[in-house]
ModelCIF file with pLDDT and N, C-alpha, C, O atoms, coordinates in Angstrom:
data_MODEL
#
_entry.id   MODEL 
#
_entity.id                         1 
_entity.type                       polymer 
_entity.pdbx_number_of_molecules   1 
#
_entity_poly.entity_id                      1 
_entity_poly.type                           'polypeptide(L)' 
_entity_poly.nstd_linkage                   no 
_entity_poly.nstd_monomer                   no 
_entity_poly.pdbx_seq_one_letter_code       
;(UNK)(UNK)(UNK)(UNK)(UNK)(UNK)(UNK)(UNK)(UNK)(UNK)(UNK)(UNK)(UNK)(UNK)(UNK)(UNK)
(UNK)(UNK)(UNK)(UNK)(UNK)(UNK)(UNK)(UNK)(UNK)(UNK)(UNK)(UNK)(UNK)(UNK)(UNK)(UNK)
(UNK)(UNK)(UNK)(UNK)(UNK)(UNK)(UNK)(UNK)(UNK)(UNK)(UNK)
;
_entity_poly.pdbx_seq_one_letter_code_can   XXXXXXXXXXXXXXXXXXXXXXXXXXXXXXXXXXXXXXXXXXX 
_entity_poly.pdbx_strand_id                 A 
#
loop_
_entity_poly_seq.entity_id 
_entity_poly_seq.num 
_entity_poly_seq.mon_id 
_entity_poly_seq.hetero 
1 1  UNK n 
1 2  UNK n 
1 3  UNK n 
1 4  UNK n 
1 5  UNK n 
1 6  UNK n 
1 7  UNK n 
1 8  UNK n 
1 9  UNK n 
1 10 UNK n 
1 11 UNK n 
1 12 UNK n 
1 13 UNK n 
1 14 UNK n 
1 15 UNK n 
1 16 UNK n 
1 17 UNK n 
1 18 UNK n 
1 19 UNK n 
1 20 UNK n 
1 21 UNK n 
1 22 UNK n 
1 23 UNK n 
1 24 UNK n 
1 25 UNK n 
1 26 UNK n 
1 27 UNK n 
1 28 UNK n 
1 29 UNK n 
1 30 UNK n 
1 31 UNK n 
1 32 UNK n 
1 33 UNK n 
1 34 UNK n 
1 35 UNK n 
1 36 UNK n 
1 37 UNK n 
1 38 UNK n 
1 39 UNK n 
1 40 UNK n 
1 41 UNK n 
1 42 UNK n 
1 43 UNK n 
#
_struct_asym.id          A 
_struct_asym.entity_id   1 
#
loop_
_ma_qa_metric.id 
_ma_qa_metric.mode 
_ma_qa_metric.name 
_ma_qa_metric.software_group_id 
_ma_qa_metric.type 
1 global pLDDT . pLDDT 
2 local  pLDDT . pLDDT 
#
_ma_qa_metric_global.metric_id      1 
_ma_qa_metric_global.metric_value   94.74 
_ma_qa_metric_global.model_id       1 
_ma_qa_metric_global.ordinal_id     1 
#
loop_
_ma_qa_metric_local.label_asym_id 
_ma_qa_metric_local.label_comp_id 
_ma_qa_metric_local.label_seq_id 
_ma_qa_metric_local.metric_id 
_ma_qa_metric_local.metric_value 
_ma_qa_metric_local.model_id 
_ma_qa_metric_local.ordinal_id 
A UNK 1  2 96.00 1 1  
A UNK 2  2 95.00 1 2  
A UNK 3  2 93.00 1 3  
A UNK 4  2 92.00 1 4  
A UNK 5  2 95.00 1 5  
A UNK 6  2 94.00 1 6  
A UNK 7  2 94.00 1 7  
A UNK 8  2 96.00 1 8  
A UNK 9  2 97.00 1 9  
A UNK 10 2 98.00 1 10 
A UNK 11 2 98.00 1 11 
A UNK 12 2 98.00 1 12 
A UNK 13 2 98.00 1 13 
A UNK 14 2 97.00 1 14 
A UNK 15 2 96.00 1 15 
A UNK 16 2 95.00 1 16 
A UNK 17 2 95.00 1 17 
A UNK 18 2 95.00 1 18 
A UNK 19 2 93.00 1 19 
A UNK 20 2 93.00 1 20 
A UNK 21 2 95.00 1 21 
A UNK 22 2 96.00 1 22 
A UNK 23 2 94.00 1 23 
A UNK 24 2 93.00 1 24 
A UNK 25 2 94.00 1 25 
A UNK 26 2 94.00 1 26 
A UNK 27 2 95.00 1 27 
A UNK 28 2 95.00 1 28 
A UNK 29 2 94.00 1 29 
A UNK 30 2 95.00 1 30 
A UNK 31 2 93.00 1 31 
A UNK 32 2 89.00 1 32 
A UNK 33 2 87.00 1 33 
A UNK 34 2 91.00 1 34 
A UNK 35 2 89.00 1 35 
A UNK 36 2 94.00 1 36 
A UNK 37 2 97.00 1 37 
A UNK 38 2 97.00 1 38 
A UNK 39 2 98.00 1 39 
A UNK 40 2 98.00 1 40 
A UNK 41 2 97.00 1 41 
A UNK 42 2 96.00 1 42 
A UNK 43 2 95.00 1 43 
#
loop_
_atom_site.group_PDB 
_atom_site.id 
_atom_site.type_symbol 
_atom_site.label_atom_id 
_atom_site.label_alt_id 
_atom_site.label_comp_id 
_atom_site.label_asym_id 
_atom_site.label_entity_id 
_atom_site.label_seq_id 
_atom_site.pdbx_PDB_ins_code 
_atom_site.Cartn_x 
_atom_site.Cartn_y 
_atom_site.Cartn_z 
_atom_site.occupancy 
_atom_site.B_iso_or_equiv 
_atom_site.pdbx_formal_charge 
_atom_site.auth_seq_id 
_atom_site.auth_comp_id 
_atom_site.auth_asym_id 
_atom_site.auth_atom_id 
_atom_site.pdbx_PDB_model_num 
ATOM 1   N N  . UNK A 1 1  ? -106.005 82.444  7.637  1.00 96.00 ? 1  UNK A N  1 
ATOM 2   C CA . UNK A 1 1  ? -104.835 81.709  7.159  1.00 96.00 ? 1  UNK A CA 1 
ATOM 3   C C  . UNK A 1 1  ? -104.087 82.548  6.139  1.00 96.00 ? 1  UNK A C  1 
ATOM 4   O O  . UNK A 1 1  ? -104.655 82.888  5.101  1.00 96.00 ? 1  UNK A O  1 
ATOM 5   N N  . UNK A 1 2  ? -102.902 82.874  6.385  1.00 95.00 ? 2  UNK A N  1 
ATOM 6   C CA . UNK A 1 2  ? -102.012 83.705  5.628  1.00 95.00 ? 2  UNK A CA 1 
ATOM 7   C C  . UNK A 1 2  ? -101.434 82.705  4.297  1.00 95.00 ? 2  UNK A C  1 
ATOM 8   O O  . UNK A 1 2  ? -101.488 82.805  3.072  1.00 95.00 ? 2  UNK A O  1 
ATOM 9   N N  . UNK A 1 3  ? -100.810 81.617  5.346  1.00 93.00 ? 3  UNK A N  1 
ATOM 10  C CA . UNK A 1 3  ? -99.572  81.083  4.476  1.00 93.00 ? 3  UNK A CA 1 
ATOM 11  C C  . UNK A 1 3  ? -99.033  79.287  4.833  1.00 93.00 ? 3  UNK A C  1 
ATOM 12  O O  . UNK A 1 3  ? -98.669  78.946  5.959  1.00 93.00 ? 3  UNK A O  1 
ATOM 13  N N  . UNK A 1 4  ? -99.049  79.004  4.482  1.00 92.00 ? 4  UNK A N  1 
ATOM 14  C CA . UNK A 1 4  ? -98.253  77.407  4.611  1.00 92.00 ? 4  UNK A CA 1 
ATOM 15  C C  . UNK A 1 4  ? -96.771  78.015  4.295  1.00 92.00 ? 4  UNK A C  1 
ATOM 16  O O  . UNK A 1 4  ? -96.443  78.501  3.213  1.00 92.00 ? 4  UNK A O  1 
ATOM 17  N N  . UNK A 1 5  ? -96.035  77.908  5.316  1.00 95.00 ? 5  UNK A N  1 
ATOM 18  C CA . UNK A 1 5  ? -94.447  78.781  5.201  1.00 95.00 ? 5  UNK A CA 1 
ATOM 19  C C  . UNK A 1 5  ? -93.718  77.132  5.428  1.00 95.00 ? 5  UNK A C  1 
ATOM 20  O O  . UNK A 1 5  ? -93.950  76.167  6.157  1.00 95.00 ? 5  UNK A O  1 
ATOM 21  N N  . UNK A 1 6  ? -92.815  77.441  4.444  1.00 94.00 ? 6  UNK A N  1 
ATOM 22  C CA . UNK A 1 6  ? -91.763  76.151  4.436  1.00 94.00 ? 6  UNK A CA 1 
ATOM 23  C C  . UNK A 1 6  ? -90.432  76.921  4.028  1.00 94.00 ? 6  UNK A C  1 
ATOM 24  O O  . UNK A 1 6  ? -90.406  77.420  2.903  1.00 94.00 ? 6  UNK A O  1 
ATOM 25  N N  . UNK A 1 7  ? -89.515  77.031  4.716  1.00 94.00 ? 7  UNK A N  1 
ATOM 26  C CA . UNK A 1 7  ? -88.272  77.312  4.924  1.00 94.00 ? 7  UNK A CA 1 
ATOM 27  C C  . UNK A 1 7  ? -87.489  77.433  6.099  1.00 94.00 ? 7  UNK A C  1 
ATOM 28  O O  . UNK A 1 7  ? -87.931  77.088  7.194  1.00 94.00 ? 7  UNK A O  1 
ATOM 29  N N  . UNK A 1 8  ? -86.018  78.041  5.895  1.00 96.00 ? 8  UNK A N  1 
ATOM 30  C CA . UNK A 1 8  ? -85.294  77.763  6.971  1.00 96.00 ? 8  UNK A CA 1 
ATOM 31  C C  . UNK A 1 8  ? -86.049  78.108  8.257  1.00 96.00 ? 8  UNK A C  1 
ATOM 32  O O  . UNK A 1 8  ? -86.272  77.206  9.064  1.00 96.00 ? 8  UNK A O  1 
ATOM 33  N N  . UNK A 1 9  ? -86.411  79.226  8.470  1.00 97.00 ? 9  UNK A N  1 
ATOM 34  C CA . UNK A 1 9  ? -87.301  79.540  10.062 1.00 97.00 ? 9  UNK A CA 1 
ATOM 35  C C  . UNK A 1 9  ? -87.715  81.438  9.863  1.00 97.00 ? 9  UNK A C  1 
ATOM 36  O O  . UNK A 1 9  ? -87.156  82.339  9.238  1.00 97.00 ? 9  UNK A O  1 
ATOM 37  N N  . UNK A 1 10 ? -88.731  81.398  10.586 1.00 98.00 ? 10 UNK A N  1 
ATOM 38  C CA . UNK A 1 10 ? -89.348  82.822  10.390 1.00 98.00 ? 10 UNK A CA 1 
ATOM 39  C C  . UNK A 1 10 ? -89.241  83.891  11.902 1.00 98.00 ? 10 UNK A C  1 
ATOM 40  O O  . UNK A 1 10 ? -89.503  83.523  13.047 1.00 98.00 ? 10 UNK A O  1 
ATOM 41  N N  . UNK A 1 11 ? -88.901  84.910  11.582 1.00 98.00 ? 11 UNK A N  1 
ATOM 42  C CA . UNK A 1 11 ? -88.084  85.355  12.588 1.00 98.00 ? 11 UNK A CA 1 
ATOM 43  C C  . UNK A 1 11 ? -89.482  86.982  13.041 1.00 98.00 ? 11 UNK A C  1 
ATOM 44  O O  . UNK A 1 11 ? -89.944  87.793  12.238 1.00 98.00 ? 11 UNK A O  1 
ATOM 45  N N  . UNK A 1 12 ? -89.676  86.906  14.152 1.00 98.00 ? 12 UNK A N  1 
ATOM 46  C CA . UNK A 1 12 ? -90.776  87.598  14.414 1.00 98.00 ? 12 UNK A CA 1 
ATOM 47  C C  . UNK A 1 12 ? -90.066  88.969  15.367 1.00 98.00 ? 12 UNK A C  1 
ATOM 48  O O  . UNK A 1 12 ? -89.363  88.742  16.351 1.00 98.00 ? 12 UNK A O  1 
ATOM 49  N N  . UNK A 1 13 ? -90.364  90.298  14.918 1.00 98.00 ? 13 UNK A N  1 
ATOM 50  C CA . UNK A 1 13 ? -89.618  91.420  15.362 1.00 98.00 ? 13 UNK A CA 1 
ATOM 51  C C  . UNK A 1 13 ? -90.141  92.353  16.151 1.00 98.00 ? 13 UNK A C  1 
ATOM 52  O O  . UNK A 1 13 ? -91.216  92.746  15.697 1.00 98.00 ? 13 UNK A O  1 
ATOM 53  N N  . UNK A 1 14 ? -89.816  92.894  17.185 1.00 97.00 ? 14 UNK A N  1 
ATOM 54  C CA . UNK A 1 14 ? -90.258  94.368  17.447 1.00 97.00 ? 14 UNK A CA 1 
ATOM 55  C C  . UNK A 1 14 ? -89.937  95.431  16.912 1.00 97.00 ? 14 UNK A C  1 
ATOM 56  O O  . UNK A 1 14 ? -88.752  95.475  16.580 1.00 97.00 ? 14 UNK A O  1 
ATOM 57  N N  . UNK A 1 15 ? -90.726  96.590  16.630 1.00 96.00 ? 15 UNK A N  1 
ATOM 58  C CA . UNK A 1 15 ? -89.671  97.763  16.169 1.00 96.00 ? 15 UNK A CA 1 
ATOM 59  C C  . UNK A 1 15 ? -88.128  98.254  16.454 1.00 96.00 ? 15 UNK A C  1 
ATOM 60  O O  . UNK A 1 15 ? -87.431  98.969  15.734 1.00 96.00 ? 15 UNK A O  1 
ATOM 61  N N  . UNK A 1 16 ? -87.934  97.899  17.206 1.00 95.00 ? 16 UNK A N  1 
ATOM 62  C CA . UNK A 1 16 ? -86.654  98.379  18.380 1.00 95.00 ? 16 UNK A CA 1 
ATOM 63  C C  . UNK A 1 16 ? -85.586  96.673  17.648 1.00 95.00 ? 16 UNK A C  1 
ATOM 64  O O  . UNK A 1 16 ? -84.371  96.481  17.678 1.00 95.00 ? 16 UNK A O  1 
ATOM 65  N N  . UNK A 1 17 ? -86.221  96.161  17.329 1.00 95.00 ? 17 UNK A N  1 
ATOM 66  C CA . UNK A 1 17 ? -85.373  94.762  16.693 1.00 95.00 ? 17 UNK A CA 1 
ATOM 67  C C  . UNK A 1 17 ? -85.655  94.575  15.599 1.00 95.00 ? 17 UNK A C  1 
ATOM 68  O O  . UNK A 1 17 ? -85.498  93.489  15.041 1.00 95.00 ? 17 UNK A O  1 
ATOM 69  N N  . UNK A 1 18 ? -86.184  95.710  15.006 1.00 95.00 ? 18 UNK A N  1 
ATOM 70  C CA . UNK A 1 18 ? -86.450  95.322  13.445 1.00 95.00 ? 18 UNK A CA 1 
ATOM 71  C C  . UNK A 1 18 ? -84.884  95.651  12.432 1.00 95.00 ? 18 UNK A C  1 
ATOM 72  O O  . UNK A 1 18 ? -84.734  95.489  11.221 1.00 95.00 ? 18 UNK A O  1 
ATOM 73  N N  . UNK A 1 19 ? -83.683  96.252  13.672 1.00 93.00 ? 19 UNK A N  1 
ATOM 74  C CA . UNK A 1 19 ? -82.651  97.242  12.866 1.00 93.00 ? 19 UNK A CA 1 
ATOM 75  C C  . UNK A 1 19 ? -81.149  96.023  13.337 1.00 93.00 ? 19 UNK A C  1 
ATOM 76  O O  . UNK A 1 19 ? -79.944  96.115  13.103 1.00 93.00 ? 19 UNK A O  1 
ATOM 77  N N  . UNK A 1 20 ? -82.018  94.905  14.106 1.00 93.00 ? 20 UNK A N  1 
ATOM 78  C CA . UNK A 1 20 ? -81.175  93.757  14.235 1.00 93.00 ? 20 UNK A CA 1 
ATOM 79  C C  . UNK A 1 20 ? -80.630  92.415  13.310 1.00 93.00 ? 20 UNK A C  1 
ATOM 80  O O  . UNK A 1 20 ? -79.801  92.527  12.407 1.00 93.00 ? 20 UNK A O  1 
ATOM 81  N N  . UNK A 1 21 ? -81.397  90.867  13.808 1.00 95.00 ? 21 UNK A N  1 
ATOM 82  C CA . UNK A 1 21 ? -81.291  89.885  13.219 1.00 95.00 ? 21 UNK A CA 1 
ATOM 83  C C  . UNK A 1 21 ? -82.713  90.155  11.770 1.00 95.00 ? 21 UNK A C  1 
ATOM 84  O O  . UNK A 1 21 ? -82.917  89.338  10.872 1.00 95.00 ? 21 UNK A O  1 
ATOM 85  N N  . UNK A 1 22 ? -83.243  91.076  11.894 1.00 96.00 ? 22 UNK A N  1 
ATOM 86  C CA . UNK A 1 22 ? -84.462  91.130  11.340 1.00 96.00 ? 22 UNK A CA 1 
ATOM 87  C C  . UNK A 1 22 ? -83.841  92.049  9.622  1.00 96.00 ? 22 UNK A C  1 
ATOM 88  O O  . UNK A 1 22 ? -84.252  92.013  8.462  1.00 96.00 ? 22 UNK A O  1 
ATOM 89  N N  . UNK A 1 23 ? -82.878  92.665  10.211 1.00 94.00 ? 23 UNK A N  1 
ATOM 90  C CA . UNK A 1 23 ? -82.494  93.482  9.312  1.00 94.00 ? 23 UNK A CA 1 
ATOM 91  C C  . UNK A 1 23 ? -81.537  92.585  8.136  1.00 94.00 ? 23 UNK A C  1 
ATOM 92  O O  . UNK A 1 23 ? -81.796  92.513  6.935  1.00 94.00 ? 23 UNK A O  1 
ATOM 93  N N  . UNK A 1 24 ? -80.583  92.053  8.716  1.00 93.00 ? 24 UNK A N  1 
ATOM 94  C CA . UNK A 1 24 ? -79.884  91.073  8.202  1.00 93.00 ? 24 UNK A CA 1 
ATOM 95  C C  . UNK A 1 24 ? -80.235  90.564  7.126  1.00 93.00 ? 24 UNK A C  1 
ATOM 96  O O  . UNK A 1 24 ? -79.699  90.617  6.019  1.00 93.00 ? 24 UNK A O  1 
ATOM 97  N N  . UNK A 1 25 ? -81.959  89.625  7.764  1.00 94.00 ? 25 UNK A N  1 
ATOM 98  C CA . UNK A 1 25 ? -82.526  88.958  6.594  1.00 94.00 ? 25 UNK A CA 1 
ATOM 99  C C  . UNK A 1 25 ? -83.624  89.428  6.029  1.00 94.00 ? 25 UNK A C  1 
ATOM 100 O O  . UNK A 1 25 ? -84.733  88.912  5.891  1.00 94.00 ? 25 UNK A O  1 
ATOM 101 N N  . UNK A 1 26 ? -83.037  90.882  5.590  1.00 94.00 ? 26 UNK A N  1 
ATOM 102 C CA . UNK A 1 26 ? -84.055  91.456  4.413  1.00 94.00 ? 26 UNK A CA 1 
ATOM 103 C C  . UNK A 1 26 ? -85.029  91.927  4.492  1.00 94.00 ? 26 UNK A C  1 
ATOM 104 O O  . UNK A 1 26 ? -85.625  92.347  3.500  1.00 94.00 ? 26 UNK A O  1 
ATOM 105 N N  . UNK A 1 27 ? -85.742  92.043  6.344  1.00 95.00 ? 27 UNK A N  1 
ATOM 106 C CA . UNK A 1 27 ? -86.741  92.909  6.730  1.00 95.00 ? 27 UNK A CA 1 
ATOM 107 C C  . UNK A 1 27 ? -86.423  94.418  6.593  1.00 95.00 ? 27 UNK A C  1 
ATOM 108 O O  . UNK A 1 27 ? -85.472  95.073  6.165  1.00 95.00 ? 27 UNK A O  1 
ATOM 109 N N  . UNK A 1 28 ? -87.694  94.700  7.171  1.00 95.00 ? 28 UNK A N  1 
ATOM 110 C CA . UNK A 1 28 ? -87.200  96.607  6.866  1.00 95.00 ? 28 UNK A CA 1 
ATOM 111 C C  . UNK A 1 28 ? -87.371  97.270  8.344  1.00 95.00 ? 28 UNK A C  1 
ATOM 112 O O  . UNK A 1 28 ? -87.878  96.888  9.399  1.00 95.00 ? 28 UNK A O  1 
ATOM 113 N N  . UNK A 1 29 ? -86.827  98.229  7.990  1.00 94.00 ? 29 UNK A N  1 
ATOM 114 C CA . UNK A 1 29 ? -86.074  98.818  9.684  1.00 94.00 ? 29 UNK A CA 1 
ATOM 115 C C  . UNK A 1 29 ? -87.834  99.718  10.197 1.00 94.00 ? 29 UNK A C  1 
ATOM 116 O O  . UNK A 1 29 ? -88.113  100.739 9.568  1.00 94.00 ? 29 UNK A O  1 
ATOM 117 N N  . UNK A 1 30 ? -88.487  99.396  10.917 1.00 95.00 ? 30 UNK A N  1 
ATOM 118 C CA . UNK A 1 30 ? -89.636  100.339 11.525 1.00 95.00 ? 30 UNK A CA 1 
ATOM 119 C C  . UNK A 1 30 ? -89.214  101.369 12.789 1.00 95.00 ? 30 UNK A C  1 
ATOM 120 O O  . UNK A 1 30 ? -88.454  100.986 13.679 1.00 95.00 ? 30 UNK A O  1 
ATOM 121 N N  . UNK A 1 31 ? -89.672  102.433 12.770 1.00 93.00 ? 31 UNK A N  1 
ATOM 122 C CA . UNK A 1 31 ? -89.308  103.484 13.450 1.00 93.00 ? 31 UNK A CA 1 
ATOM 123 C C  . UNK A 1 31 ? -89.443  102.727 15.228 1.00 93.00 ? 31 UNK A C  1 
ATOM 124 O O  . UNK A 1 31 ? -90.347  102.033 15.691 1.00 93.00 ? 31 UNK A O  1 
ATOM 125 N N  . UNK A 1 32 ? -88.442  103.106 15.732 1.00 89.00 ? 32 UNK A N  1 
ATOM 126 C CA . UNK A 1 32 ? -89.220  101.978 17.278 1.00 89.00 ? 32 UNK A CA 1 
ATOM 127 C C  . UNK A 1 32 ? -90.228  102.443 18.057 1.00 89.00 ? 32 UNK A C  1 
ATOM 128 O O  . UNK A 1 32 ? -90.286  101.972 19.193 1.00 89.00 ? 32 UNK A O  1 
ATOM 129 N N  . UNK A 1 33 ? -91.167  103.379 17.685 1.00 87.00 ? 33 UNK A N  1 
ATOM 130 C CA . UNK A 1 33 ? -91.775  104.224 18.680 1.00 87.00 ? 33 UNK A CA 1 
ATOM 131 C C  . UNK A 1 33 ? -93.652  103.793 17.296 1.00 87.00 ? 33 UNK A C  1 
ATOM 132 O O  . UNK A 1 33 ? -94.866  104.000 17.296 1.00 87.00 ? 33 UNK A O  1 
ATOM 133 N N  . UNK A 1 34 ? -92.883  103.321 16.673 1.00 91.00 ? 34 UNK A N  1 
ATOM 134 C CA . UNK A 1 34 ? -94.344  102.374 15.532 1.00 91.00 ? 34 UNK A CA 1 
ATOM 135 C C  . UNK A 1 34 ? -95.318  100.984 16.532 1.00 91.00 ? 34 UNK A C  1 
ATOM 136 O O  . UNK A 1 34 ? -94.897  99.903  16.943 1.00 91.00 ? 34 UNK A O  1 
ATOM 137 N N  . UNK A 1 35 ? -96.438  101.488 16.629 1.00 89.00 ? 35 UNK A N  1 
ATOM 138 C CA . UNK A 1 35 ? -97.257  100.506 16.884 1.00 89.00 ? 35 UNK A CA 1 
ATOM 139 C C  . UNK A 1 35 ? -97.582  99.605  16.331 1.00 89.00 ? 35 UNK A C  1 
ATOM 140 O O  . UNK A 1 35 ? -98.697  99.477  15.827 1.00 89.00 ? 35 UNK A O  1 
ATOM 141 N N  . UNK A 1 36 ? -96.606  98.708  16.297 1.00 94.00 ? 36 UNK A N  1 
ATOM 142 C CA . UNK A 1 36 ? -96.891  97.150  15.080 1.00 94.00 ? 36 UNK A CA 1 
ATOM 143 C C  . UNK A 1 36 ? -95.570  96.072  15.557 1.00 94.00 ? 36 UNK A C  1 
ATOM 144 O O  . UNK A 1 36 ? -94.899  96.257  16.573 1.00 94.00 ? 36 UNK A O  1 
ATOM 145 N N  . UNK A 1 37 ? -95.380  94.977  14.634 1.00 97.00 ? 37 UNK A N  1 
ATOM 146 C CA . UNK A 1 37 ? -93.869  94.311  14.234 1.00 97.00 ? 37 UNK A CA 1 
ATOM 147 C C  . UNK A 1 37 ? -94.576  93.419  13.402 1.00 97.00 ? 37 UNK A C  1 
ATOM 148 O O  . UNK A 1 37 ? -95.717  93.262  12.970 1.00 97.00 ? 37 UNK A O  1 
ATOM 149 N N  . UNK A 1 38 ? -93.653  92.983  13.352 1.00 97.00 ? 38 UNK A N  1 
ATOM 150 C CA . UNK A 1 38 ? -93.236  92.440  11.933 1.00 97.00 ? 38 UNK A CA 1 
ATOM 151 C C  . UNK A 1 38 ? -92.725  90.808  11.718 1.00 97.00 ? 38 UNK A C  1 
ATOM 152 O O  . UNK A 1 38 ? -92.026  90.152  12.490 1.00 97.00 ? 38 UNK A O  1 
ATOM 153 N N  . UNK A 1 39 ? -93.349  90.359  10.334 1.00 98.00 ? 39 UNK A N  1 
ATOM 154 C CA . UNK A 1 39 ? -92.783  88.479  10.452 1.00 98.00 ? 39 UNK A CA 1 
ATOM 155 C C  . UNK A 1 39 ? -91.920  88.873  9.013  1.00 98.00 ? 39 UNK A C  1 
ATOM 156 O O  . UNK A 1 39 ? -92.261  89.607  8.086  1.00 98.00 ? 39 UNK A O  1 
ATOM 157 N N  . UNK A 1 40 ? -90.839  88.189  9.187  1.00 98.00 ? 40 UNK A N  1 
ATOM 158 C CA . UNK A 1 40 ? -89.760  87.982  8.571  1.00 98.00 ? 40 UNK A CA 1 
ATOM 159 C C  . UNK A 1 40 ? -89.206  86.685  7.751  1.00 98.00 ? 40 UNK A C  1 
ATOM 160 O O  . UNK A 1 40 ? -88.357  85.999  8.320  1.00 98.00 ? 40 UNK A O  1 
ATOM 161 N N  . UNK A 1 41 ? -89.660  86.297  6.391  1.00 97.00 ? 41 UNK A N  1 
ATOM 162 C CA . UNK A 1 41 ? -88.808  84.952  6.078  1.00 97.00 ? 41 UNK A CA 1 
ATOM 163 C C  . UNK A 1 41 ? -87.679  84.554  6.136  1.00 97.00 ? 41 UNK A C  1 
ATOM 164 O O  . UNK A 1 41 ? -86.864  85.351  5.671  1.00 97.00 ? 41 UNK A O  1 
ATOM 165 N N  . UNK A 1 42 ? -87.203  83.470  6.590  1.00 96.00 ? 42 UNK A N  1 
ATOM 166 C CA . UNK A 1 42 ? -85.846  83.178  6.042  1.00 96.00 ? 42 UNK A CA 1 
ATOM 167 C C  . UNK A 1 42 ? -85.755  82.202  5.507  1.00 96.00 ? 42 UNK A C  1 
ATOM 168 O O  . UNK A 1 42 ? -86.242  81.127  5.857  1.00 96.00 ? 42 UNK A O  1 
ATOM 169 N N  . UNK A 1 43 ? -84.734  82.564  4.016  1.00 95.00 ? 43 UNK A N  1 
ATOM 170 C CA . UNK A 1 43 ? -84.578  81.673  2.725  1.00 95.00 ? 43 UNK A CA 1 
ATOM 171 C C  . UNK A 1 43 ? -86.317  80.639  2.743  1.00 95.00 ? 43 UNK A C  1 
ATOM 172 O O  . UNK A 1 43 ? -86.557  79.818  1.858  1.00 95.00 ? 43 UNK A O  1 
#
């Protein structure tokens, strides 16, 4: 268990979409060729 998340909605990324809607809200850009992604809050 990470987290009890309460806000607007959490936005889940691939590398290759981390430089998109992910970027916007304050995620960070991962190289797209990175073996991972990424969870993103919003507000």
């Amino acid at each position: 268990h990470l987290e009890t998340f309460a806000g607007d909605a959490l936005l889940v990324s691939t590398p290759a979409g981390s430089t998109a809607y992910n970027f916007s809200a304050g995620g960070s850009i991962l190289y797209q060729q990175l073996e991972g992604y990424q969870l993103t809050p919003l507000a």
